[in-house]
C-alpha atoms as a PDB file:
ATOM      1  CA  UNK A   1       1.345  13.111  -7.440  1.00  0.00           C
ATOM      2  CA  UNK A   2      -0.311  16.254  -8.760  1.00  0.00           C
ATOM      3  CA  UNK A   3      -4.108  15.772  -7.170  1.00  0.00           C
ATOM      4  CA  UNK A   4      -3.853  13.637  -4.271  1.00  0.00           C
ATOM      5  CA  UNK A   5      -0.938  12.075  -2.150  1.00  0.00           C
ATOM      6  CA  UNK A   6      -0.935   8.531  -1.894  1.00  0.00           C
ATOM      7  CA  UNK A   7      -2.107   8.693   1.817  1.00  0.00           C
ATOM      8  CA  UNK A   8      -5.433  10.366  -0.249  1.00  0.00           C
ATOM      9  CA  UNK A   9      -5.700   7.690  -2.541  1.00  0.00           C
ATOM     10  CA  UNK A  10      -6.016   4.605  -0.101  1.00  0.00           C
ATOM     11  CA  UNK A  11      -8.432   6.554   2.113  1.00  0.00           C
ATOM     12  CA  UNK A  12     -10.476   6.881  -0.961  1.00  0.00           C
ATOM     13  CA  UNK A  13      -9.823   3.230  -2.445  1.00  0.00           C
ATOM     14  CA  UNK A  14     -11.414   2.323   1.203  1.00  0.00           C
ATOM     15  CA  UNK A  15     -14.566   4.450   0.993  1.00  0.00           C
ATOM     16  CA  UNK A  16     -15.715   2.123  -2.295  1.00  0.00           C
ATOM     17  CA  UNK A  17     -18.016  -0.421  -1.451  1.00  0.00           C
ATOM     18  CA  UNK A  18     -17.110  -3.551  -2.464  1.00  0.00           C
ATOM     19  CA  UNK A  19     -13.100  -3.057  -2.551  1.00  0.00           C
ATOM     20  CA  UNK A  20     -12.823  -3.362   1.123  1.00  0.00           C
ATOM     21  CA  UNK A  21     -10.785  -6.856   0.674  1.00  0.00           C
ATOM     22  CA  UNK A  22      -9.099  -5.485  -2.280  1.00  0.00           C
ATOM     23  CA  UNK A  23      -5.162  -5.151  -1.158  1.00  0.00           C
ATOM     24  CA  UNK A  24      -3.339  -1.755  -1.488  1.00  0.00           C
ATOM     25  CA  UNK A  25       0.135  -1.548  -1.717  1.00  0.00           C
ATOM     26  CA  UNK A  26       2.243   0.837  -1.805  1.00  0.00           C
ATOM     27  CA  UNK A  27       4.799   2.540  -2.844  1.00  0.00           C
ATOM     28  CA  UNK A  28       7.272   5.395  -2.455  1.00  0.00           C
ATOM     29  CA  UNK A  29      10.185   7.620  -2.920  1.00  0.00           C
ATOM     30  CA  UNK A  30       9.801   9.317   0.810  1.00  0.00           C
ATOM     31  CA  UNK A  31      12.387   8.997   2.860  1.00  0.00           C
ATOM     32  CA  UNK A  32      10.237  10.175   5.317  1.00  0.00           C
ATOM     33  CA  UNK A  33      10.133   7.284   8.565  1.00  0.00           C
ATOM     34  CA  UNK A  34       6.576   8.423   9.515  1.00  0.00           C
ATOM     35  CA  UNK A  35       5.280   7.608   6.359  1.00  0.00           C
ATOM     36  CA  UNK A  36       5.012   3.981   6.261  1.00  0.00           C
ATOM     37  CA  UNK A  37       3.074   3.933   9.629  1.00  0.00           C
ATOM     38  CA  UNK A  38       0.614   6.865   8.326  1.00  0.00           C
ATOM     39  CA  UNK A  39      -0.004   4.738   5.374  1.00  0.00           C
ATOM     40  CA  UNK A  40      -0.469   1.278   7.158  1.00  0.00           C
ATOM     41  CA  UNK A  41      -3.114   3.438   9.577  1.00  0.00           C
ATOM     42  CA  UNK A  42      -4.393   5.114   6.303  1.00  0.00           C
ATOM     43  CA  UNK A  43      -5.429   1.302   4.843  1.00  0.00           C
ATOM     44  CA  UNK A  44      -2.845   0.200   2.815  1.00  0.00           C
ATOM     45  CA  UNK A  45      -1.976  -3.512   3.373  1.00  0.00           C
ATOM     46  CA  UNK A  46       1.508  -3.478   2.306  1.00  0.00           C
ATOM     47  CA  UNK A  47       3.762  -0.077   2.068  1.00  0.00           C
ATOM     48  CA  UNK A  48       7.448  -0.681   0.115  1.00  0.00           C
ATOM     49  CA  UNK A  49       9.640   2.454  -0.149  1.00  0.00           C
ATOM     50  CA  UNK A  50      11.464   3.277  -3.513  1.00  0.00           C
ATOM     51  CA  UNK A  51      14.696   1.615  -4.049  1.00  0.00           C
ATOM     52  CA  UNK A  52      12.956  -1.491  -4.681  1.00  0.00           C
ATOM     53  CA  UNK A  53      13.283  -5.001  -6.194  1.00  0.00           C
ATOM     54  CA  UNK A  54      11.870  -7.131  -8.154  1.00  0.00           C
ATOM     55  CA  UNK A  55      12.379  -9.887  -5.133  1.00  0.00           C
ATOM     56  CA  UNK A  56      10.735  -7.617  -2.803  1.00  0.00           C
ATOM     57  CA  UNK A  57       7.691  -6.869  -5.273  1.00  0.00           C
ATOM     58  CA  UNK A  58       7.321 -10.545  -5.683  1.00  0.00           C
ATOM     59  CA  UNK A  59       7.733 -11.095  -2.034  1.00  0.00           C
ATOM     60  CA  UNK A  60       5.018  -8.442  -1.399  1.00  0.00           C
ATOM     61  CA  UNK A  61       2.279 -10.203  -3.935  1.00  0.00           C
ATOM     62  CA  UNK A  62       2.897 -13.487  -2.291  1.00  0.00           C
ATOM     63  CA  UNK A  63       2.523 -12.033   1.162  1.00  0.00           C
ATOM     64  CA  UNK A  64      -1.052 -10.386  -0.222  1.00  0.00           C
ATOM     65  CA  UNK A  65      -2.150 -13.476  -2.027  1.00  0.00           C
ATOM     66  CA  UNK A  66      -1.455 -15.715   1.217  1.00  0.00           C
ATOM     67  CA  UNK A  67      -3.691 -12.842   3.282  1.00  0.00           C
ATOM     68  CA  UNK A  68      -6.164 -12.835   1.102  1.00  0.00           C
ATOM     69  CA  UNK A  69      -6.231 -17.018   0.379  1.00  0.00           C
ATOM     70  CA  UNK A  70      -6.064 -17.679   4.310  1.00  0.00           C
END
């Protein structure tokens, strides 16, 4: 992304009050292997990496919507 990296983004989702139980997921075209864990630590709930599906989007929102229900 031109301004921020999405590592940039959660950290700064996180520092809004109020959005604290908000989910973050996300996504990415990295094939980096470090990234995932970097964004996990960085606050993202749920981190899928580019090729992805439609099964594994709606796999991912169920996943957050059973977190956030429980």
């Amino acid at each position: 992304m031109p301004i921020m990296n999405g590592n940039e983004i959660v950290k700064e989702i996180r520092d809004i009050k109020g959005l604290g139980g908000v989910p973050v997921f996300m996504y990415s075209a990295s094939e980096d292997p470090d990234e995932r864990e970097q964004a996990l630590l960085n606050g993202a709930d749920f981190y899928y990496q580019k090729p992805f599906t439609t099964d594994g989007v709606h796999r991912m929102i169920r996943e957050a919507l059973e977190s956030v229900n429980a």
